[in-house]
N, C-alpha and C. Protein backbone atom coordinates (compact mmCIF):
# COMPACT_ATOMS: atom_id res chain seq x y z
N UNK A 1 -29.27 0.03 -61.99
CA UNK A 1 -28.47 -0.76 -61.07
C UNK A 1 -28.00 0.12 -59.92
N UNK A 2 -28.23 -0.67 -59.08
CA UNK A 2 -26.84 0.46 -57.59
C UNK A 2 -26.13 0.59 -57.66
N UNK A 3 -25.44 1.30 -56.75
CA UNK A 3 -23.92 1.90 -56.66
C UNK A 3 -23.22 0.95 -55.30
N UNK A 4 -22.14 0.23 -55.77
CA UNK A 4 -21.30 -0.20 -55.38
C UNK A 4 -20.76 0.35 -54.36
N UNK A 5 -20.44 0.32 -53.01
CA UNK A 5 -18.96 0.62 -52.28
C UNK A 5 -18.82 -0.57 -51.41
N UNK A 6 -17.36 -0.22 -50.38
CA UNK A 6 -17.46 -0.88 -49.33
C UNK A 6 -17.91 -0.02 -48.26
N UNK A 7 -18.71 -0.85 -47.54
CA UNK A 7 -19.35 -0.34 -46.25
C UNK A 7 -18.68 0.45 -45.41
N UNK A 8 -19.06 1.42 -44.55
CA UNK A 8 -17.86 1.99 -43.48
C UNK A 8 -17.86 1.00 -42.22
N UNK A 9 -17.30 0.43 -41.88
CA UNK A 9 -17.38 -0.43 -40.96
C UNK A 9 -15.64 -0.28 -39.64
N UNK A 10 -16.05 1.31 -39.37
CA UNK A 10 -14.40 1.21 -37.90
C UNK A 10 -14.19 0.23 -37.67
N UNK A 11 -13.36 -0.44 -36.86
CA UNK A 11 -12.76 -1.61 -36.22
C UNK A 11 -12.75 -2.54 -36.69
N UNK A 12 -13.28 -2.80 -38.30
CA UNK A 12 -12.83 -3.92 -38.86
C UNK A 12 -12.05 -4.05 -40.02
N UNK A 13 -11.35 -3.13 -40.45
CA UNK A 13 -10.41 -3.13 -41.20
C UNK A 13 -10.56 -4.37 -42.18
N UNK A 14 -11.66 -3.43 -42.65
CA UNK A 14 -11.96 -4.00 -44.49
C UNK A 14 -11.60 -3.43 -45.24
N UNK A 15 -10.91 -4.47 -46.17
CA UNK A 15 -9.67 -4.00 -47.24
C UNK A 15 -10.78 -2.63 -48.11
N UNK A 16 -9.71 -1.92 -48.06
CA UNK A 16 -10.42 -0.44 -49.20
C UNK A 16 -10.36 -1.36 -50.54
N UNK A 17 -11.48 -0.69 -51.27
CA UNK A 17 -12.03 -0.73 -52.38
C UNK A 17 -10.95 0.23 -53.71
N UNK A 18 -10.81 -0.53 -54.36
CA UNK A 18 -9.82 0.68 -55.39
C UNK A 18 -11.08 0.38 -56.55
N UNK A 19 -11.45 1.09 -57.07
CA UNK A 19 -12.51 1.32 -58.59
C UNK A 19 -13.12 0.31 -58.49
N UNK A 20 -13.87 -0.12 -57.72
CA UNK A 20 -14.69 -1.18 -57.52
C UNK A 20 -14.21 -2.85 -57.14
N UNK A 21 -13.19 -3.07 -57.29
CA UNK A 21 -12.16 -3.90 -56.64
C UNK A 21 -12.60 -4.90 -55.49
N UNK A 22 -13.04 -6.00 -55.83
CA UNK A 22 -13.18 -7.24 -55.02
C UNK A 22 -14.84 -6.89 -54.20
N UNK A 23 -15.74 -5.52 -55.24
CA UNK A 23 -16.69 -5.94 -54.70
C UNK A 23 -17.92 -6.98 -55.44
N UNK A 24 -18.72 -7.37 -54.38
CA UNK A 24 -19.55 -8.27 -54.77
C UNK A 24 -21.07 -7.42 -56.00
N UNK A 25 -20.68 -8.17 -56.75
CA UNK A 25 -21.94 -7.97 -57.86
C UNK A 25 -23.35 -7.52 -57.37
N UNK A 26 -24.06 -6.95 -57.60
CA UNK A 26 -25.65 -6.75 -57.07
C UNK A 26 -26.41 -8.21 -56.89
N UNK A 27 -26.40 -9.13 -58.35
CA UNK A 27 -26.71 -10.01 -58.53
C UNK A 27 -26.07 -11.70 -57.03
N UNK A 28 -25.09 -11.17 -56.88
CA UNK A 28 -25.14 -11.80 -55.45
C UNK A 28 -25.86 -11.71 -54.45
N UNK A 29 -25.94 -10.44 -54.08
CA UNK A 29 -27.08 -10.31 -53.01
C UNK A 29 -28.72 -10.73 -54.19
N UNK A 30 -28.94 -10.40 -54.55
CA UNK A 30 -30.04 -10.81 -55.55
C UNK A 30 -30.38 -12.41 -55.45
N UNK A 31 -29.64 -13.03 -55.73
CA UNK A 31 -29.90 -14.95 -55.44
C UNK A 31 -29.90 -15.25 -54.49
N UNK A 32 -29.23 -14.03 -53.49
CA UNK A 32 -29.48 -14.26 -51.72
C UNK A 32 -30.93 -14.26 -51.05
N UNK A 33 -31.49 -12.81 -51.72
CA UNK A 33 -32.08 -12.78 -51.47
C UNK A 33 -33.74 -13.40 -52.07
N UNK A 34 -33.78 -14.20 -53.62
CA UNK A 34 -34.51 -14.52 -54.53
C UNK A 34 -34.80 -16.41 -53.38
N UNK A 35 -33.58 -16.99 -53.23
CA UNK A 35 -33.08 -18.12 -52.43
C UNK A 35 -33.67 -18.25 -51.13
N UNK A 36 -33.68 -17.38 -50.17
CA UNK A 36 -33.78 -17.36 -48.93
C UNK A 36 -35.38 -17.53 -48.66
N UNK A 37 -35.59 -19.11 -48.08
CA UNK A 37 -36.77 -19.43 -47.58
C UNK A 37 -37.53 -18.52 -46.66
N UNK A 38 -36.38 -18.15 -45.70
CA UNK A 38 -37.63 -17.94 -44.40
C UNK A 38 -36.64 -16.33 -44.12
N UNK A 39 -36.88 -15.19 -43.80
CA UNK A 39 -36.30 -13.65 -43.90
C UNK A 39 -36.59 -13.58 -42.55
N UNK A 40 -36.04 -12.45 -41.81
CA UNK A 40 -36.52 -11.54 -40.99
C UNK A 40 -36.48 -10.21 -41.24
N UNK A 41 -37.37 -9.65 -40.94
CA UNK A 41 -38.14 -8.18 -40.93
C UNK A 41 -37.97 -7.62 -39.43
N UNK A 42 -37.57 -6.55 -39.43
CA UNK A 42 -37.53 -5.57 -38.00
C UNK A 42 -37.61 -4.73 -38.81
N UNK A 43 -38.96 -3.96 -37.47
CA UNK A 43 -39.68 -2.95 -37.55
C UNK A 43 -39.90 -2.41 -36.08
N UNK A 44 -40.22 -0.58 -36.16
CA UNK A 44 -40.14 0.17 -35.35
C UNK A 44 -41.46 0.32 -34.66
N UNK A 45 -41.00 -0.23 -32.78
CA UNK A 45 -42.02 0.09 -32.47
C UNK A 45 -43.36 1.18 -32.18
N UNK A 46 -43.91 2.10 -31.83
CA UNK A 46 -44.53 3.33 -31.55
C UNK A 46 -43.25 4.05 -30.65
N UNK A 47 -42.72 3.45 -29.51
CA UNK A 47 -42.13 3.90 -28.33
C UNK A 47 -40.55 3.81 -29.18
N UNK A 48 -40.66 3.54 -30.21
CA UNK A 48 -38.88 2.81 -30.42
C UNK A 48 -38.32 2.16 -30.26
N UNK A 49 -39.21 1.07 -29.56
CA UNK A 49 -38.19 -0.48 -29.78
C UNK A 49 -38.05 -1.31 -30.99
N UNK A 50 -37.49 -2.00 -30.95
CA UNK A 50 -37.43 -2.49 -32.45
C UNK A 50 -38.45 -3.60 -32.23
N UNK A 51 -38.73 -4.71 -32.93
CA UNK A 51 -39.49 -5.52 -33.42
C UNK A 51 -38.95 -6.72 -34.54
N UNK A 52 -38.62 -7.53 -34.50
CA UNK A 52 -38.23 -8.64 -35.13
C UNK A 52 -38.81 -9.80 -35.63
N UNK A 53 -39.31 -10.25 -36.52
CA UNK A 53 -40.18 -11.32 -36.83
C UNK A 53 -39.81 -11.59 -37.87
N UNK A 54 -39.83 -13.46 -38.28
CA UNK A 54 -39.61 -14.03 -39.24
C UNK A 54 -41.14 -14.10 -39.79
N UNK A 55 -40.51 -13.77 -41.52
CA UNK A 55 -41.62 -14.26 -42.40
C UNK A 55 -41.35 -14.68 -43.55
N UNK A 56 -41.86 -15.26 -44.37
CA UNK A 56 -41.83 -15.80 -45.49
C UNK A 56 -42.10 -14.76 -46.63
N UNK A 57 -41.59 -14.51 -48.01
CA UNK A 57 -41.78 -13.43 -48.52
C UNK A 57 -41.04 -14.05 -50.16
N UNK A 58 -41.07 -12.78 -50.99
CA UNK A 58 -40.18 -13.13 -52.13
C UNK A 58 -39.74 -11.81 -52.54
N UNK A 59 -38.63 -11.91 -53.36
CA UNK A 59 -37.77 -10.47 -53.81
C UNK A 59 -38.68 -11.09 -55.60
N UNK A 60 -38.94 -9.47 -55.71
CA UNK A 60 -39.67 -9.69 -57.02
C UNK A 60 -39.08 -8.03 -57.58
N UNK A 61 -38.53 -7.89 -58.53
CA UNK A 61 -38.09 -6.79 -59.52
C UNK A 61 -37.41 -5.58 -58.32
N UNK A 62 -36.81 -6.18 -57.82
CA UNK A 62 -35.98 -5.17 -56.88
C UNK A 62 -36.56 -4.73 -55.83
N UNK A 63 -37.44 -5.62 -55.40
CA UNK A 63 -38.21 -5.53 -54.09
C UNK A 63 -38.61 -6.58 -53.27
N UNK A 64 -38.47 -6.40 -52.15
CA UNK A 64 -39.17 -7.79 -51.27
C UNK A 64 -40.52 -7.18 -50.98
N UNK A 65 -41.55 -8.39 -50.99
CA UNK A 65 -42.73 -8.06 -51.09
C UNK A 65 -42.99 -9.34 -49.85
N UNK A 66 -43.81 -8.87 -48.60
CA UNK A 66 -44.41 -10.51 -47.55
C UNK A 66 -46.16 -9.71 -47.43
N UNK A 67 -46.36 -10.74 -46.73
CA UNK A 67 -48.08 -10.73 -46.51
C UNK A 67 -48.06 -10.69 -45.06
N UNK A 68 -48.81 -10.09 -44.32
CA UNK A 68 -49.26 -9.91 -42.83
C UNK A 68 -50.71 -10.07 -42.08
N UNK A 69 -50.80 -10.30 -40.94
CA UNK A 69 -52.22 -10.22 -40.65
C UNK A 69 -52.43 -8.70 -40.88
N UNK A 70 -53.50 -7.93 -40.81
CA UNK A 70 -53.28 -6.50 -40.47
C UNK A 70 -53.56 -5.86 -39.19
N UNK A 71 -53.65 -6.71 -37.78
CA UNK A 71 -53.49 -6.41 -36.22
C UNK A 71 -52.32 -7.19 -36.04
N UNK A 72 -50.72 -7.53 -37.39
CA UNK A 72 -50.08 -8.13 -36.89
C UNK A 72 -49.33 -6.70 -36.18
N UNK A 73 -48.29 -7.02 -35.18
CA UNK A 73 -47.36 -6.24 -34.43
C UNK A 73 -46.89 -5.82 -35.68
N UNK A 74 -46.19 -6.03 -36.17
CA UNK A 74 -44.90 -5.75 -37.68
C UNK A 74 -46.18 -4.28 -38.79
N UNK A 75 -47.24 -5.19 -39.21
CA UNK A 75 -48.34 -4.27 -39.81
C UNK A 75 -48.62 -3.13 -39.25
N UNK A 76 -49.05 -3.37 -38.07
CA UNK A 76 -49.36 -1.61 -37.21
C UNK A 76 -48.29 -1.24 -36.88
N UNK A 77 -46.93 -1.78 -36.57
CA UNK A 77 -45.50 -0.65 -36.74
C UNK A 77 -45.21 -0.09 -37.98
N UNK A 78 -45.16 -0.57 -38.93
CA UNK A 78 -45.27 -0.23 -40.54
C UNK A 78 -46.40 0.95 -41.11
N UNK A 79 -47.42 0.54 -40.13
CA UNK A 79 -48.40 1.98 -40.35
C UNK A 79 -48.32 3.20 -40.16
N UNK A 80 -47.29 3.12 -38.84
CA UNK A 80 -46.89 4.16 -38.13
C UNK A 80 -45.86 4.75 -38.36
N UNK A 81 -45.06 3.64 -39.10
CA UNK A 81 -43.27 4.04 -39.67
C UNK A 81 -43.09 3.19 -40.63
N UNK A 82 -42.88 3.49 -41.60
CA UNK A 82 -42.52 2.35 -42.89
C UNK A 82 -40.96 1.88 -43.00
N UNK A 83 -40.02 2.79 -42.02
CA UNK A 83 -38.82 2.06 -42.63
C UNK A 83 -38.68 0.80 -41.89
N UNK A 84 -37.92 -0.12 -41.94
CA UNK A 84 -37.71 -1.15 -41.95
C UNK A 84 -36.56 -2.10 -42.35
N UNK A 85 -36.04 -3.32 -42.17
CA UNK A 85 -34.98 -3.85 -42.33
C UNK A 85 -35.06 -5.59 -42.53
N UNK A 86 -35.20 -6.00 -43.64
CA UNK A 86 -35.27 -7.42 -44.43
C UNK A 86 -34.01 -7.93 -44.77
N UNK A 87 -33.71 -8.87 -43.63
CA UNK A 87 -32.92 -10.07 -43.52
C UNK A 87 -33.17 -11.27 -44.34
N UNK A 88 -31.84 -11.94 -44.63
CA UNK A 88 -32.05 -13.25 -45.44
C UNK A 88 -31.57 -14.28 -44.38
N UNK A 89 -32.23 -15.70 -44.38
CA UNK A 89 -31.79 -16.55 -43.19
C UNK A 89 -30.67 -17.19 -42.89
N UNK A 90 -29.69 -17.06 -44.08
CA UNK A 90 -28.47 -17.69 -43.62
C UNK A 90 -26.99 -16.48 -43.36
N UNK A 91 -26.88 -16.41 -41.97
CA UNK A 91 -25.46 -15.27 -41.90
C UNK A 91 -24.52 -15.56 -42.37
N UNK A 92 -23.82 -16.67 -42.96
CA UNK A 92 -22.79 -17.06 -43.46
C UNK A 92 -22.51 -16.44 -44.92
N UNK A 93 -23.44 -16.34 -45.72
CA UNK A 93 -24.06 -15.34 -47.05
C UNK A 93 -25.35 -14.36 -46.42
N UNK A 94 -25.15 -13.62 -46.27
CA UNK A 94 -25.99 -12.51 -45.92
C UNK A 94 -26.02 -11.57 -46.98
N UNK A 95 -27.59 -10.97 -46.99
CA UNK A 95 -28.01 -9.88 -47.60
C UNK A 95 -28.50 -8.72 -46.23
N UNK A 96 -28.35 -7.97 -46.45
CA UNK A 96 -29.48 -7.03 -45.76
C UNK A 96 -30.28 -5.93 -46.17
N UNK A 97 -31.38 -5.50 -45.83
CA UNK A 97 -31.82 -4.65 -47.08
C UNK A 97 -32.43 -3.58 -46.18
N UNK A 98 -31.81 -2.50 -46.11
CA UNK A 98 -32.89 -0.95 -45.60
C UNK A 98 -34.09 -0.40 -46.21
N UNK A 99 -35.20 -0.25 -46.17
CA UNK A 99 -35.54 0.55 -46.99
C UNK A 99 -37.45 0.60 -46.26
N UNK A 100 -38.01 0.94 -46.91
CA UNK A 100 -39.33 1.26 -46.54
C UNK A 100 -40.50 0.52 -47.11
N UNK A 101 -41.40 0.23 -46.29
CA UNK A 101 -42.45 -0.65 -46.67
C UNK A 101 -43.79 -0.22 -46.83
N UNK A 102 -44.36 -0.18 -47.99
CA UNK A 102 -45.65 0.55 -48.38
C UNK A 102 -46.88 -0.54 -48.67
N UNK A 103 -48.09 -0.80 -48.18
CA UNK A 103 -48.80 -1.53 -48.92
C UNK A 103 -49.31 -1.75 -50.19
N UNK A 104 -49.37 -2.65 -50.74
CA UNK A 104 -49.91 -2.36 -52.31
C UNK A 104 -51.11 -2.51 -52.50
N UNK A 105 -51.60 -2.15 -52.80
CA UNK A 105 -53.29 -2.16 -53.61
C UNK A 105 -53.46 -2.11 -55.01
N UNK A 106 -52.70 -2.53 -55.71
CA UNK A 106 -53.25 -2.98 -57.07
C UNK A 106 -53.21 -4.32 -57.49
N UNK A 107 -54.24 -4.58 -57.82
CA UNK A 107 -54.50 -5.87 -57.90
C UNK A 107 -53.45 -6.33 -59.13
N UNK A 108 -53.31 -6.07 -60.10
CA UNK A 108 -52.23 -6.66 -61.08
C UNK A 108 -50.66 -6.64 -59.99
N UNK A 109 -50.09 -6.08 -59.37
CA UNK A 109 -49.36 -5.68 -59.18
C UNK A 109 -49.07 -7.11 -57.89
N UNK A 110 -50.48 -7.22 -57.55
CA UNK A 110 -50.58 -8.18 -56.22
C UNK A 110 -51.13 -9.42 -56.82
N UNK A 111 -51.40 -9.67 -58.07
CA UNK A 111 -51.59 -11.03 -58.81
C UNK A 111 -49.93 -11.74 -59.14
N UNK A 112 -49.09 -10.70 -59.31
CA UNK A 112 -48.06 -11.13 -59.39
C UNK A 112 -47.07 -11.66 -58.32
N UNK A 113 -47.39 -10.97 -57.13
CA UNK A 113 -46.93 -11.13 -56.02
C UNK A 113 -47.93 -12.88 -55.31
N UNK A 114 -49.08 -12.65 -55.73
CA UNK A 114 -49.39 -14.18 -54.49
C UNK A 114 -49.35 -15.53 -55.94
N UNK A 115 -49.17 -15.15 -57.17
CA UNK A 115 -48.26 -16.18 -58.28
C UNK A 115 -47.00 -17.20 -57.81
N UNK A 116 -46.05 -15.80 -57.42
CA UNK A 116 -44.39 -15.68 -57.39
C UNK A 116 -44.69 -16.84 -55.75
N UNK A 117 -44.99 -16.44 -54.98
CA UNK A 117 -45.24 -16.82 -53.76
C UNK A 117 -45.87 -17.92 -53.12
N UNK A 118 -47.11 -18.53 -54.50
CA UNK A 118 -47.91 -19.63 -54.33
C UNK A 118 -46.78 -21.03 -54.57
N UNK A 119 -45.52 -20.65 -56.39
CA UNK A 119 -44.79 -21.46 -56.74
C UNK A 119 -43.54 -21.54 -55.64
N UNK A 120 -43.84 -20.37 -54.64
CA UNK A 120 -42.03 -20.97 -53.89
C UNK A 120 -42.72 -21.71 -52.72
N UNK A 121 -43.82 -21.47 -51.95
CA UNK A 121 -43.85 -21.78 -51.03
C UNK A 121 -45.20 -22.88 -51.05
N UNK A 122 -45.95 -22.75 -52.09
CA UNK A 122 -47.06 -24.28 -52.18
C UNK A 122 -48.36 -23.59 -51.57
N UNK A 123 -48.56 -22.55 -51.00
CA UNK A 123 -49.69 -21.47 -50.48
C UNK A 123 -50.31 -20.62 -50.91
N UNK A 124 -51.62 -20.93 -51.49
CA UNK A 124 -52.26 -19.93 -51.66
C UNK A 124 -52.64 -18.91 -51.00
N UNK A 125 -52.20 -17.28 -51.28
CA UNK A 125 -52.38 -16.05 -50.58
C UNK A 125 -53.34 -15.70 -50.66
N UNK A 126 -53.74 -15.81 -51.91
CA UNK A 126 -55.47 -15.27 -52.42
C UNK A 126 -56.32 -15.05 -51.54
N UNK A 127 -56.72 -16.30 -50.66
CA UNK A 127 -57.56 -15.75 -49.36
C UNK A 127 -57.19 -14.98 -47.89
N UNK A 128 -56.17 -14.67 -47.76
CA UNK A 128 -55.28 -13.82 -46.92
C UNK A 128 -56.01 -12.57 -46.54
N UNK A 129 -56.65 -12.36 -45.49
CA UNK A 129 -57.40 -10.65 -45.66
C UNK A 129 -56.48 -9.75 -45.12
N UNK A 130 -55.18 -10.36 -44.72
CA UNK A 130 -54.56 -9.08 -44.65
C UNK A 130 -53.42 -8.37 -45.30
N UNK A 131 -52.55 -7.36 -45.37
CA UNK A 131 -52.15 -6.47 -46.27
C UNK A 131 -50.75 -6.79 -46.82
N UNK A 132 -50.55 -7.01 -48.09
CA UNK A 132 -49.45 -7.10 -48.47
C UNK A 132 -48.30 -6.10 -48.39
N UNK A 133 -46.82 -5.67 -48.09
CA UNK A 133 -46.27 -4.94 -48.52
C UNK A 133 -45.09 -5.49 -49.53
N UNK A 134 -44.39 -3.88 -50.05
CA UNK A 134 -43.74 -4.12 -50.62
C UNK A 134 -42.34 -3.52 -49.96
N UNK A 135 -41.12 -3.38 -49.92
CA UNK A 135 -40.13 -3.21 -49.06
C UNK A 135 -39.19 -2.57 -50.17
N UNK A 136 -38.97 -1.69 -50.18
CA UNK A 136 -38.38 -0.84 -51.65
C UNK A 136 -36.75 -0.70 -51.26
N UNK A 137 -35.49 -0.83 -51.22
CA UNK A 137 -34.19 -0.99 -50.15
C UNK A 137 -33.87 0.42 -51.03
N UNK A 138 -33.51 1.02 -49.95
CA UNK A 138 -32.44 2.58 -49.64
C UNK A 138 -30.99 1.51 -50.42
N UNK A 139 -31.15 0.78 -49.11
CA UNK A 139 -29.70 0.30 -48.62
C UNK A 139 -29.60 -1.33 -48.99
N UNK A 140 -28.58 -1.90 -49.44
CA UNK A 140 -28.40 -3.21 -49.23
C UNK A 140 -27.00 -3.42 -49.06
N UNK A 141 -26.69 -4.60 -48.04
CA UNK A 141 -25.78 -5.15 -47.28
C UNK A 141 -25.04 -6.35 -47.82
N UNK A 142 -24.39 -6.95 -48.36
CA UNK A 142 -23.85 -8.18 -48.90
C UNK A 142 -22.25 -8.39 -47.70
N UNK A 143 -23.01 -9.60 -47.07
CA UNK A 143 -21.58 -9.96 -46.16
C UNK A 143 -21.43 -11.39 -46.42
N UNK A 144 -20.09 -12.26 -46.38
CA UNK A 144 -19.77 -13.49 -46.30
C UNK A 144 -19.48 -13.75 -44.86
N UNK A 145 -19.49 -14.63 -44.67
CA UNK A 145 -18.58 -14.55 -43.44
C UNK A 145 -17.39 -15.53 -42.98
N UNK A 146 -16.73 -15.73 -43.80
CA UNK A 146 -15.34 -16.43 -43.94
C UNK A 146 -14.90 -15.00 -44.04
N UNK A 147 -13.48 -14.92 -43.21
CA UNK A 147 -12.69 -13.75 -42.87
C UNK A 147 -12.05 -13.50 -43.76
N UNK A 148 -11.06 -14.18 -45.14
CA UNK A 148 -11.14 -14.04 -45.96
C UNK A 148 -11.80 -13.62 -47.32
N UNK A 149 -13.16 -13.59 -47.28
CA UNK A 149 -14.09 -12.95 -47.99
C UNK A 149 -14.43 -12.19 -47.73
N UNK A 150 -14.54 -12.11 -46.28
CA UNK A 150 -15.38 -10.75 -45.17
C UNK A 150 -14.76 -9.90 -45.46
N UNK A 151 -13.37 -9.49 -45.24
CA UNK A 151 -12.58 -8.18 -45.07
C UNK A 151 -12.24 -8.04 -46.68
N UNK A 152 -12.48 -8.92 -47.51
CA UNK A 152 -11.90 -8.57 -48.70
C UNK A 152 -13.19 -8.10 -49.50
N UNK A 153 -14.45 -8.49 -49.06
CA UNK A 153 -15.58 -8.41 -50.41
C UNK A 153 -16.82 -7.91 -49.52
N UNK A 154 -17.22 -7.42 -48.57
CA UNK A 154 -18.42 -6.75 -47.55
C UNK A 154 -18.79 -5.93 -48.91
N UNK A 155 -20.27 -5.53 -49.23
CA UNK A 155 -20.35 -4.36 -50.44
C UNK A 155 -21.77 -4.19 -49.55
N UNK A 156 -21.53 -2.93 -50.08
CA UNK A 156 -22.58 -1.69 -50.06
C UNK A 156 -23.54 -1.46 -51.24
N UNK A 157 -24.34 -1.56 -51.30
CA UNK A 157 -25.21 -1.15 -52.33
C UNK A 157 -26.01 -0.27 -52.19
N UNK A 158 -26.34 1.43 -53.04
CA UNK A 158 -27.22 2.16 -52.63
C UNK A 158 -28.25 2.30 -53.78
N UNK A 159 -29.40 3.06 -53.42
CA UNK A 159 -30.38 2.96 -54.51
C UNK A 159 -30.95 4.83 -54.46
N UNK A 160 -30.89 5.34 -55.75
CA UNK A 160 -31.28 6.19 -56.03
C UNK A 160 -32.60 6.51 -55.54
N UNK A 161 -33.49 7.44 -54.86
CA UNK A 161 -34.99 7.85 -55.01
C UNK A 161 -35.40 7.47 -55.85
């Protein structure tokens, strides 16, 4: 499991955390992110701009995993730089997730992935020729956004190497 804190966030005077104290469970961000139809992904351009695109995807064993063309913009920034940043679509419950995106090539590994993906979204991936990744999070973000929840429950989640 991760490690709990509250986020550092200056100027918004979010209530400190005493021994884990009013933060949100892993498993919250988890149904956020298991739930969330449609994500966004930003990724780094060659020059350093960022890159933003919605895609469709699924969180499968502590990872978000989406499918790409492989001349998509997002794919050849990912080639070049794997870290990356996977959004869930509603800001009102937000997840956010840091972490790095690797392609997979094993086929068991990717039978499971266009399964998980055929039952949420009705699409077969199978014929897809281009590259799946998987999105492994450094970092995850859990925000509400009622000001009452916000300043009392924002959590941090980190993930070991």
């Amino acid at each position: 499991m991760p490690n709990a804190s509250r986020p550092h966030m200056p100027g918004y005077a979010l209530t400190a955390s005493v021994a884990g104290e009013n933060l949100l469970p892993f498993e919250w961000a988890e149904e956020r992110l298991v739930g969330s139809h449609n994500y966004w992904i930003s990724t780094v351009r060659p020059d350093g701009a960022p890159h933003s695109m919605a895609v469709w995807g699924v969180w499968i064993d502590g990872a978000f995993w989406f499918g790409t063309g492989a001349q998509s913009r997002k794919a050849r920034n990912l080639a070049n730089d794997a870290r990356c940043v996977v959004t869930t679509e509603g800001a009102e419950e937000c997840a956010v997730v840091e972490g790095s995106a690797a392609p997979v090539e094993n086929t068991a590994r990717l039978a499971g992935f266009l399964a998980a993906y055929e039952k949420k979204y009705g699409w077969d991936m199978s014929t897809s020729p281009g590259p799946t990744f998987e999105v492994k999070p450094k970092v995850v973000f859990g925000f509400c956004e009622k000001p009452e929840l916000f300043l009392n429950s924002a959590t941090r989640w980190t993930f070991g190497d």
